[in-house]
PDB file of N, CA and C in Angstrom:
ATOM      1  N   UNK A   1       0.840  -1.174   0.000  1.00  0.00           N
ATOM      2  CA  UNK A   1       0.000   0.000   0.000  1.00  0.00           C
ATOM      3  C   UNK A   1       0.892   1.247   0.000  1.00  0.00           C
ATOM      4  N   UNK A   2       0.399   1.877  -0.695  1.00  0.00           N
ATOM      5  CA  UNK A   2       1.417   3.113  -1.159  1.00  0.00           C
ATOM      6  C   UNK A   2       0.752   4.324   0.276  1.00  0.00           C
ATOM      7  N   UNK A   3       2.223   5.272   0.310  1.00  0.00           N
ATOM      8  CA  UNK A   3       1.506   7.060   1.418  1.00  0.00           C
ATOM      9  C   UNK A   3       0.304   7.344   0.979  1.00  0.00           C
ATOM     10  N   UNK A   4      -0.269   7.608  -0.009  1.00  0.00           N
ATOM     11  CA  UNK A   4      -1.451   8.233  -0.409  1.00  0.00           C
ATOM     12  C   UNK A   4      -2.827   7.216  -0.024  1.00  0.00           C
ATOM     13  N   UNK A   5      -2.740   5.686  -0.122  1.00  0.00           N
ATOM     14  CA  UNK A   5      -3.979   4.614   0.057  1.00  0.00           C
ATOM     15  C   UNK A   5      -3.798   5.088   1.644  1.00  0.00           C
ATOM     16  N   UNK A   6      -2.487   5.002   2.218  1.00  0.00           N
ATOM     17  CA  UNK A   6      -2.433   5.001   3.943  1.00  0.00           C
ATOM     18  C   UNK A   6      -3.093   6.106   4.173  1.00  0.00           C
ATOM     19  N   UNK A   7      -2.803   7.049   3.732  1.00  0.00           N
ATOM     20  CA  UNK A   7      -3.263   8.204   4.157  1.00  0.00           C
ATOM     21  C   UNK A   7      -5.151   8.328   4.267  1.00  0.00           C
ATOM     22  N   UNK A   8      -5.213   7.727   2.713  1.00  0.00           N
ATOM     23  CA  UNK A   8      -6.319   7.947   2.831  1.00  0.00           C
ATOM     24  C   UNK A   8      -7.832   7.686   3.842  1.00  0.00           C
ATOM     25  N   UNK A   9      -7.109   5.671   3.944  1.00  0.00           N
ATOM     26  CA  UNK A   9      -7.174   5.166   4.944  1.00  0.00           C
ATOM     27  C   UNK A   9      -7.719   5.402   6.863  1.00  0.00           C
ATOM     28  N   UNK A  10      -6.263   6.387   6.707  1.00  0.00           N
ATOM     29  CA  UNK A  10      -6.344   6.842   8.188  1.00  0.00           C
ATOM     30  C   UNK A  10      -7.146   7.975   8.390  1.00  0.00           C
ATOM     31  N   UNK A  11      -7.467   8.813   7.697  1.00  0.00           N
ATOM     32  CA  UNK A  11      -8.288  10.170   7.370  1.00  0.00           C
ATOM     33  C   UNK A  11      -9.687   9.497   7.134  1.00  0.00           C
ATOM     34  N   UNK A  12     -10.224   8.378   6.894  1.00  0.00           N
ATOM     35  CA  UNK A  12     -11.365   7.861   6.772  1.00  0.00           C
ATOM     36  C   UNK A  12     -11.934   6.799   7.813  1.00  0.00           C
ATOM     37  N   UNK A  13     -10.597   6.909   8.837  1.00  0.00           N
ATOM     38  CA  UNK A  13     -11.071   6.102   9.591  1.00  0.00           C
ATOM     39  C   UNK A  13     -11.432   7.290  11.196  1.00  0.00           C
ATOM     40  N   UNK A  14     -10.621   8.414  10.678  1.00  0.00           N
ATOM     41  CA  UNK A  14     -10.510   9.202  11.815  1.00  0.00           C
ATOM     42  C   UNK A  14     -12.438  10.123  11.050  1.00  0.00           C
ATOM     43  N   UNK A  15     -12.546  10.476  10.237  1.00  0.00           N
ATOM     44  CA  UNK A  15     -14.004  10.854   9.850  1.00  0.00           C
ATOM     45  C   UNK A  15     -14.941   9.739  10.591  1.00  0.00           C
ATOM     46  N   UNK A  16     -14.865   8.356  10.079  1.00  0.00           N
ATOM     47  CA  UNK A  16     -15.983   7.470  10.904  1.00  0.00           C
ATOM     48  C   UNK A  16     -16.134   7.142  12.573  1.00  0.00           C
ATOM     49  N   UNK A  17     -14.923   7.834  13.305  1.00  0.00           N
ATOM     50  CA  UNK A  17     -14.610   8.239  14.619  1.00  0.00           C
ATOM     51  C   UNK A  17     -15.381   9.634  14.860  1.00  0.00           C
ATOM     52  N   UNK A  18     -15.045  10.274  14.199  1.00  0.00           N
ATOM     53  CA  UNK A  18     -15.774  11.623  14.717  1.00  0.00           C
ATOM     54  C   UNK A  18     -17.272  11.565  14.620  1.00  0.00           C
ATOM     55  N   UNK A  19     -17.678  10.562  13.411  1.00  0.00           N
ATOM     56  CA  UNK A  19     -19.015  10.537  13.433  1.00  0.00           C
ATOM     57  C   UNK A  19     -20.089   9.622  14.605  1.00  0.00           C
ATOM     58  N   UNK A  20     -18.906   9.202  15.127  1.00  0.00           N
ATOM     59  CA  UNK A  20     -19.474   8.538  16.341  1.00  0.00           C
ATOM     60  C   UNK A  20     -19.429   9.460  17.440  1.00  0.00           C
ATOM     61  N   UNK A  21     -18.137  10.666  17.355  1.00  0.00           N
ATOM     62  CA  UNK A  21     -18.661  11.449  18.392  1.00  0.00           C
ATOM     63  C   UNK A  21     -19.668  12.031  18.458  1.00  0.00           C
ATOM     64  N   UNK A  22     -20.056  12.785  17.345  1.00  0.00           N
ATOM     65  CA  UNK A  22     -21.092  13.533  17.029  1.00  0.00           C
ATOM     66  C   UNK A  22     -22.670  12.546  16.736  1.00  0.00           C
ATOM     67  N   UNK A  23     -22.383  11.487  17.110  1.00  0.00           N
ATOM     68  CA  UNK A  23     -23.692  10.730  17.605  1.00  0.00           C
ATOM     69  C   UNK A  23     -23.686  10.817  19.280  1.00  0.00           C
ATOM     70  N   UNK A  24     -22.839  10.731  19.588  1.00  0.00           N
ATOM     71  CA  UNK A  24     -22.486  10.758  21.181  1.00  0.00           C
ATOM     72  C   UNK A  24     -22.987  12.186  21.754  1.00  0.00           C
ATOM     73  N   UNK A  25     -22.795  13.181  21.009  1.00  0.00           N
ATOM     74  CA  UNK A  25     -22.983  14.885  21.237  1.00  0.00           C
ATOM     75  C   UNK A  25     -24.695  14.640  20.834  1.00  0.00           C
ATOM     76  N   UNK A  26     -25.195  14.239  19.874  1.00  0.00           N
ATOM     77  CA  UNK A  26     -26.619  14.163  19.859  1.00  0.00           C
ATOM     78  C   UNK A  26     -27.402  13.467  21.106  1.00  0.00           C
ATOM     79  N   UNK A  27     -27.244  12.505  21.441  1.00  0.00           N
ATOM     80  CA  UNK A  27     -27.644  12.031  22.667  1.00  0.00           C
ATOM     81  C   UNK A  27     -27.603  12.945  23.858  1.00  0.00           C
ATOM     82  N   UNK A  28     -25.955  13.679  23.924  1.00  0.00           N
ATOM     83  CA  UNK A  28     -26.262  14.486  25.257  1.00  0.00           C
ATOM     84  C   UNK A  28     -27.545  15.619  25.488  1.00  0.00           C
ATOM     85  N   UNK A  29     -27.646  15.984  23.887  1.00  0.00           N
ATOM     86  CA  UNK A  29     -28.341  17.138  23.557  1.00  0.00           C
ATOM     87  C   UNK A  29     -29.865  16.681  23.977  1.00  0.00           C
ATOM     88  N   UNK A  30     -30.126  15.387  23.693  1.00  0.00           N
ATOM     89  CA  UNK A  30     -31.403  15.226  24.157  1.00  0.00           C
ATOM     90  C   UNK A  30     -31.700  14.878  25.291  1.00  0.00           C
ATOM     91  N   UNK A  31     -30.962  14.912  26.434  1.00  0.00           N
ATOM     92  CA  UNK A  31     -30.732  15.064  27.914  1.00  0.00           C
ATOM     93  C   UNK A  31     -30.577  15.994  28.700  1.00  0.00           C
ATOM     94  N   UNK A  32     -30.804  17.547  27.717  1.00  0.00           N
ATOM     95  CA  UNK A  32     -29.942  18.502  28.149  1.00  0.00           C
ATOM     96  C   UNK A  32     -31.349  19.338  27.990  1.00  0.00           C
ATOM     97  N   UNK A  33     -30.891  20.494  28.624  1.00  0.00           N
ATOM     98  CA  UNK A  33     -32.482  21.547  28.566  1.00  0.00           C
ATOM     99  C   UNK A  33     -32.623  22.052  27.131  1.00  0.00           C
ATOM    100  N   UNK A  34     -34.012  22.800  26.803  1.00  0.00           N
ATOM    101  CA  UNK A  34     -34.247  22.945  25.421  1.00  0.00           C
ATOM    102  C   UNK A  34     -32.797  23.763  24.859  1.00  0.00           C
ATOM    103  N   UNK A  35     -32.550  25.027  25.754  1.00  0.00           N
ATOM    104  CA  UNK A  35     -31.306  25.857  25.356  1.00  0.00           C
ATOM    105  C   UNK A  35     -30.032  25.333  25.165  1.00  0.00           C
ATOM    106  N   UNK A  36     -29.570  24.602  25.863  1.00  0.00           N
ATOM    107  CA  UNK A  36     -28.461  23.631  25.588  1.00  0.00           C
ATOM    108  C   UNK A  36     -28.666  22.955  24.112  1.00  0.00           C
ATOM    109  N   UNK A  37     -29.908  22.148  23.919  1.00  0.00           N
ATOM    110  CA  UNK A  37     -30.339  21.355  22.828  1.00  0.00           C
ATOM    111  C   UNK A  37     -29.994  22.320  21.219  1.00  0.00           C
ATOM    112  N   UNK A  38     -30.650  23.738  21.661  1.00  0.00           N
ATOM    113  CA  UNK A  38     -30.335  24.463  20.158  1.00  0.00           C
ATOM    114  C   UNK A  38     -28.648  24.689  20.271  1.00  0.00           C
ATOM    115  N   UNK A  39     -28.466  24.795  21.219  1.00  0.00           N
ATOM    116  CA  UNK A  39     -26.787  25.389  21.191  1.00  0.00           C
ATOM    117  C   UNK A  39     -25.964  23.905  20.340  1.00  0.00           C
ATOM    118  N   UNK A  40     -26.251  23.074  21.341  1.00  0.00           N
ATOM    119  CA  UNK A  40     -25.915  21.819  20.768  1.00  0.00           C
ATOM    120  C   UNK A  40     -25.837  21.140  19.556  1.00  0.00           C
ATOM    121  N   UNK A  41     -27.323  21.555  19.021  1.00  0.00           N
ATOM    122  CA  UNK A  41     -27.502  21.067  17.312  1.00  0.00           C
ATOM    123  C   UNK A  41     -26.977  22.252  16.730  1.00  0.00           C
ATOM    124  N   UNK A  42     -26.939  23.341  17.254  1.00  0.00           N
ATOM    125  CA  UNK A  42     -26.222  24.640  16.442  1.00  0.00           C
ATOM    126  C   UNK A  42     -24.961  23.888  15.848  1.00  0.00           C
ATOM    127  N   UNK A  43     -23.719  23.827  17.067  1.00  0.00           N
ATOM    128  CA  UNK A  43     -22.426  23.094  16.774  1.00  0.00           C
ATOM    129  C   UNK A  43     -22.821  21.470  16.283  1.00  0.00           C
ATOM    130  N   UNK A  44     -23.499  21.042  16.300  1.00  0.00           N
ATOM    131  CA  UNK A  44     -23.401  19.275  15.383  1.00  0.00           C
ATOM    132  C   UNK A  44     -24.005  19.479  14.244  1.00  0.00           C
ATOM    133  N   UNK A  45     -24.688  20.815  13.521  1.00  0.00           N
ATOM    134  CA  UNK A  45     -24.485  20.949  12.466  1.00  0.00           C
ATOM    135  C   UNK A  45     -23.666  21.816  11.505  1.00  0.00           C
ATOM    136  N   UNK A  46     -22.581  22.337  12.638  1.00  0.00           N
ATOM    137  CA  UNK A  46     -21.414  23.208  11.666  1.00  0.00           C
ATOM    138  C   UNK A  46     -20.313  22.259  11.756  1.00  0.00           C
ATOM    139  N   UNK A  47     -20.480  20.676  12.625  1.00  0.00           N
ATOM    140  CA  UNK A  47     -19.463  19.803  13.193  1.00  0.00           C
ATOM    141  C   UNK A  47     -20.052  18.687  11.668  1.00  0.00           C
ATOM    142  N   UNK A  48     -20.988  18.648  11.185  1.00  0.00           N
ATOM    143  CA  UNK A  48     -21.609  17.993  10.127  1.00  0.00           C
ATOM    144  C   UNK A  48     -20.802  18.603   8.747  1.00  0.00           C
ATOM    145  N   UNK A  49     -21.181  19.815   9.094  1.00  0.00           N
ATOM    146  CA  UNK A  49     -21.025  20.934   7.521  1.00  0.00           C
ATOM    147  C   UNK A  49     -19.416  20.801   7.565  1.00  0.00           C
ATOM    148  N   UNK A  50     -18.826  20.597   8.676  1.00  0.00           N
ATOM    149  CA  UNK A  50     -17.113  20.310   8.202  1.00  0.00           C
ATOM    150  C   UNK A  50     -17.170  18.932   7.931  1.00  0.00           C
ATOM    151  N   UNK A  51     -17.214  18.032   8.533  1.00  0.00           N
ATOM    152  CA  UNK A  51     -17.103  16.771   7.966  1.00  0.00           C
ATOM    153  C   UNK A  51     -17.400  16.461   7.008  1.00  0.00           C
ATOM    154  N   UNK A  52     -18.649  16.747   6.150  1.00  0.00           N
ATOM    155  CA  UNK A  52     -18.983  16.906   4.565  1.00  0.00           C
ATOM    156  C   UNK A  52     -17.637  17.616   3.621  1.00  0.00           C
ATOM    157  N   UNK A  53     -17.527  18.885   4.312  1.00  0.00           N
ATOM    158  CA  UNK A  53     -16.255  19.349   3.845  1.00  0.00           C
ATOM    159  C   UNK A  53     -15.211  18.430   3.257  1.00  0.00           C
ATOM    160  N   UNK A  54     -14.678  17.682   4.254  1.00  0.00           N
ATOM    161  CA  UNK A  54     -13.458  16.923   4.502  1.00  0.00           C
ATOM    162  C   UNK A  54     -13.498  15.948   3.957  1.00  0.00           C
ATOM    163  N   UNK A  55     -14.723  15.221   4.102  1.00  0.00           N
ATOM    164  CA  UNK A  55     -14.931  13.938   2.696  1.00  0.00           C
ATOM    165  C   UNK A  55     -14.749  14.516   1.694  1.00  0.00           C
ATOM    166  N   UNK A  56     -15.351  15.852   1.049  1.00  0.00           N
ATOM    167  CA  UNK A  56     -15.051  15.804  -0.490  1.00  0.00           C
ATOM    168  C   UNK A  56     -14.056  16.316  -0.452  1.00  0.00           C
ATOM    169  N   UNK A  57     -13.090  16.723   0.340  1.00  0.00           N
ATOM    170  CA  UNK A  57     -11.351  17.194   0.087  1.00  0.00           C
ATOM    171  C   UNK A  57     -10.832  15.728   0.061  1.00  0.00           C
ATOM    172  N   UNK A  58     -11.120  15.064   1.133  1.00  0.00           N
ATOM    173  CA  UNK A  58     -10.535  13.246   1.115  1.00  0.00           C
ATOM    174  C   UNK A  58     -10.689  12.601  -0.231  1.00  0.00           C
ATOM    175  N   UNK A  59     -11.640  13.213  -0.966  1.00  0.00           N
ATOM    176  CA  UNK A  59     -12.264  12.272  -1.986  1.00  0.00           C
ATOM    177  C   UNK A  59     -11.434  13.278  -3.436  1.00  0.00           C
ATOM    178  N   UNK A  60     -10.515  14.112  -3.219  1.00  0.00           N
ATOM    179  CA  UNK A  60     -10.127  15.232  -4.427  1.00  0.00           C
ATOM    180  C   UNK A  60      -8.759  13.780  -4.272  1.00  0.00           C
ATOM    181  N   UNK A  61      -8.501  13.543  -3.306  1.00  0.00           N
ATOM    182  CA  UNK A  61      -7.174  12.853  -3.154  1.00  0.00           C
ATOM    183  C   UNK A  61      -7.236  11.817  -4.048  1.00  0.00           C
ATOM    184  N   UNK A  62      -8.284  11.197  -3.432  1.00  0.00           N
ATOM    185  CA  UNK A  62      -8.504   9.684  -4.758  1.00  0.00           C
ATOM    186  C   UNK A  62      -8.488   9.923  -5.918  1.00  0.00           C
ATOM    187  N   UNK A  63      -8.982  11.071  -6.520  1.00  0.00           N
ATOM    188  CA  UNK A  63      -8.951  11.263  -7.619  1.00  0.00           C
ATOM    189  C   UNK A  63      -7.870  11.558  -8.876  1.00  0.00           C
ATOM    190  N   UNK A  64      -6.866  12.172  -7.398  1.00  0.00           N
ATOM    191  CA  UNK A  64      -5.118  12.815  -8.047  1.00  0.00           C
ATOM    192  C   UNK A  64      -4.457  11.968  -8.078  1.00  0.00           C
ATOM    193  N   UNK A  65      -3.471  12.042  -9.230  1.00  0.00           N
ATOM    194  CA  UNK A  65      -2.760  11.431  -9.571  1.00  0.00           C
ATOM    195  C   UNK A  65      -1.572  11.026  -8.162  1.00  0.00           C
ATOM    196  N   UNK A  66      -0.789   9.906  -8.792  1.00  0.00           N
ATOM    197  CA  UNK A  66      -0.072  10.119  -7.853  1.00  0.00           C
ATOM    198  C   UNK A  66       1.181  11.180  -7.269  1.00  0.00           C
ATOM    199  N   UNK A  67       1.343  12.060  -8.588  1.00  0.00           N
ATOM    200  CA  UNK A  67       2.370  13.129  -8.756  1.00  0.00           C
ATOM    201  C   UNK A  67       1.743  14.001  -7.845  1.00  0.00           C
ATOM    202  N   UNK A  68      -0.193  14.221  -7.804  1.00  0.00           N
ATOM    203  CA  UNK A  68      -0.526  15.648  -7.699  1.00  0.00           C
ATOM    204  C   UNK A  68      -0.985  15.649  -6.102  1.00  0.00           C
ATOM    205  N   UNK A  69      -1.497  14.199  -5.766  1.00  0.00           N
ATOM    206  CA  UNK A  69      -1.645  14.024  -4.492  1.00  0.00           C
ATOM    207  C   UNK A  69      -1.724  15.127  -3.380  1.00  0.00           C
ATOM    208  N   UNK A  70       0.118  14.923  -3.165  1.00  0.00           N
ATOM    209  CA  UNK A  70       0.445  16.012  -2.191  1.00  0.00           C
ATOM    210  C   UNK A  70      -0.174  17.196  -2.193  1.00  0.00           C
ATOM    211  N   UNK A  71      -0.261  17.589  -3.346  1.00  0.00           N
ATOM    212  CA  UNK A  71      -0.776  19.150  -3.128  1.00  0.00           C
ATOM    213  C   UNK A  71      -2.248  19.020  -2.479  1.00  0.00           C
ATOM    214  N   UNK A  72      -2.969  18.123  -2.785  1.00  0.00           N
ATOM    215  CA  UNK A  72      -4.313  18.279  -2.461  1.00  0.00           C
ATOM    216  C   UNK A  72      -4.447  17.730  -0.399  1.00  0.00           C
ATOM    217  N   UNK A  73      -3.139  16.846  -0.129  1.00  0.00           N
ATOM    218  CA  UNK A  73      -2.985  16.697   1.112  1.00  0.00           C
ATOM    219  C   UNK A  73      -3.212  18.200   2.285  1.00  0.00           C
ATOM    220  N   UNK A  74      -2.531  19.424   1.170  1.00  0.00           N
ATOM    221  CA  UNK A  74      -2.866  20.640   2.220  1.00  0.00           C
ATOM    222  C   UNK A  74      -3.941  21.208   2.586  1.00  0.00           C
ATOM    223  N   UNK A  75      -4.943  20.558   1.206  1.00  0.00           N
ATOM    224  CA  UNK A  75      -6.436  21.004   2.232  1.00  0.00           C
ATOM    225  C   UNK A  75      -7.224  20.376   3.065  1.00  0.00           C
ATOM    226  N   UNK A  76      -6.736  19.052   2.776  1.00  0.00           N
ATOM    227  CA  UNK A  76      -7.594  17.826   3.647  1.00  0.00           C
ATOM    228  C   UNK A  76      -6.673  18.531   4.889  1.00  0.00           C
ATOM    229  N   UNK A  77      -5.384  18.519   5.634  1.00  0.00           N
ATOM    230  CA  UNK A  77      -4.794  18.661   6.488  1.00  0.00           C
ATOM    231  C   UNK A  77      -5.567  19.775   6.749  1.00  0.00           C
ATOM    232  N   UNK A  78      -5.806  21.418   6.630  1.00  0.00           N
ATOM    233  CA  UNK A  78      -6.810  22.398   7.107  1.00  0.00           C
ATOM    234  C   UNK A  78      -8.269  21.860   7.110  1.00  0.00           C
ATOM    235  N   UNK A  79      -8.824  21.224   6.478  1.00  0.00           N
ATOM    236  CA  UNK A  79      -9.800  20.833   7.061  1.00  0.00           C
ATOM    237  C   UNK A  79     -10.208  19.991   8.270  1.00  0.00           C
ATOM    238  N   UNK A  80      -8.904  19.143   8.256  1.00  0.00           N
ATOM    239  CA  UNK A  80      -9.095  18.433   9.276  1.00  0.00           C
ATOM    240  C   UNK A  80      -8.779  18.745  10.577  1.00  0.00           C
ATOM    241  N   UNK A  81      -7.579  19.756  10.671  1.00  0.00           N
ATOM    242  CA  UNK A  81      -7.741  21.144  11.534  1.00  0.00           C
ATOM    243  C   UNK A  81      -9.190  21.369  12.296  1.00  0.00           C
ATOM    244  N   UNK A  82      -9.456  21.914  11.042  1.00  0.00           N
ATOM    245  CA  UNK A  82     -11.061  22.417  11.503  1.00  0.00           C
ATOM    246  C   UNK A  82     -12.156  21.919  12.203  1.00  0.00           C
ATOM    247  N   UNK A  83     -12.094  20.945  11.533  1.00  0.00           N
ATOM    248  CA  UNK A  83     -12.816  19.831  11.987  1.00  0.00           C
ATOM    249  C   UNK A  83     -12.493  19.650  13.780  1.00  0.00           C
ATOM    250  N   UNK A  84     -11.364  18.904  13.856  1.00  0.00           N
ATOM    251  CA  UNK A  84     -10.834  18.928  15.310  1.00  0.00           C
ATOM    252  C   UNK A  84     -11.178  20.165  16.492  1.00  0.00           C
ATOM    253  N   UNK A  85     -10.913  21.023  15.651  1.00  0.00           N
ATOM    254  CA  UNK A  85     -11.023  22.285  16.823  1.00  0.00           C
ATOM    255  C   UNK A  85     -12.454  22.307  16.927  1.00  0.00           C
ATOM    256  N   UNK A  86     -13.572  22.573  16.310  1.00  0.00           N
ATOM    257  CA  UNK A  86     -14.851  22.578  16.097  1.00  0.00           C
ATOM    258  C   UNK A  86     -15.253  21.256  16.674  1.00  0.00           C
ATOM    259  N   UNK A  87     -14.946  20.034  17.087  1.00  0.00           N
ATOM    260  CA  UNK A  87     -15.369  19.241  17.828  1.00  0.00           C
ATOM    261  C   UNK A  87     -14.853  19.200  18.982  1.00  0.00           C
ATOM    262  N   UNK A  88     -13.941  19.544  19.501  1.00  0.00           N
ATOM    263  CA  UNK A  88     -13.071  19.998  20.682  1.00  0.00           C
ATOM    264  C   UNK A  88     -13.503  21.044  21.592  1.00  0.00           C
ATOM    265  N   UNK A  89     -14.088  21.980  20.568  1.00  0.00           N
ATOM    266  CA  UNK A  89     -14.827  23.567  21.438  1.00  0.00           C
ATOM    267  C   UNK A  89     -16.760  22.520  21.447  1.00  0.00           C
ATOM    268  N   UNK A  90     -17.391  22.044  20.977  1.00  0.00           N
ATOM    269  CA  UNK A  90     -18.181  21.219  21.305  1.00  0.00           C
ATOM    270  C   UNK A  90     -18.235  20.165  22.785  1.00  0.00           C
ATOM    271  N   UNK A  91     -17.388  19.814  22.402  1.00  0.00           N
ATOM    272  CA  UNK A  91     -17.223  18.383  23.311  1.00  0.00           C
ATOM    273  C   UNK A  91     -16.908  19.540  25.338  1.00  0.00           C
ATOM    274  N   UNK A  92     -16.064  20.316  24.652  1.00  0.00           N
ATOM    275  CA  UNK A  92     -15.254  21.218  26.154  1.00  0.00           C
ATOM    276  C   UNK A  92     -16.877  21.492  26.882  1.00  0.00           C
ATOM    277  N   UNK A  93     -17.643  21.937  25.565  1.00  0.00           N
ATOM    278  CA  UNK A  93     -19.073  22.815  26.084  1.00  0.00           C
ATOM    279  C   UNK A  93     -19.997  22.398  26.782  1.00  0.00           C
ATOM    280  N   UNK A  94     -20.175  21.065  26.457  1.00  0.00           N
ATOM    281  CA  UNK A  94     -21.115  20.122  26.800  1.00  0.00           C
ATOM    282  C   UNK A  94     -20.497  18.968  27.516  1.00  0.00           C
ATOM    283  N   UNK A  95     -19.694  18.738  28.260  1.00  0.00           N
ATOM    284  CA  UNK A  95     -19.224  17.906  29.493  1.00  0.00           C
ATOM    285  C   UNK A  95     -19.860  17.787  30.405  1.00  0.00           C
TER     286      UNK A  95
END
């Protein structure tokens, strides 16, 4: 398996992780008072709207060659940034 299958790999396994957090963050939300609940689905759907993001940057990768790859690695890497911090300021909120 070549850097680019690994990569891809691990970036798709770390997306189907987060999507378990953000099933985990839905549950709290429906335990939580109505105000918490909008705050809550507020962030699990801008924690959604990045992860959509990040699949179709994950998915520019599959598509590149193997020369062009790398370059497209720098946006999956900022997205996935994003992603992290935006589930991180979630998760801190709702403990």
């Amino acid at each position: 398996m070549n850097k680019k299958e690994l990569y891809q790999q691990k970036h798709q396994a770390q997306l189907d992780g987060w999507k378990a957090d953000v099933d985990k963050l839905k549950a709290k939300a429906s335990r939580s008072s109505v105000d918490a609940q909008l705050e809550l689905n507020k962030q699990i759907k801008t924690l959604k709207d990045k992860m959509q993001e990040g699949k179709t940057k994950l998915a520019k990768i599959a598509d590149a060659s193997e020369d062009a790859w790398e370059s497209v690695k720098a946006d999956v890497d900022t997205a996935w940034a994003s992603i992290k911090s935006a589930l991180s300021d979630a998760s801190a909120k709702f403990k």
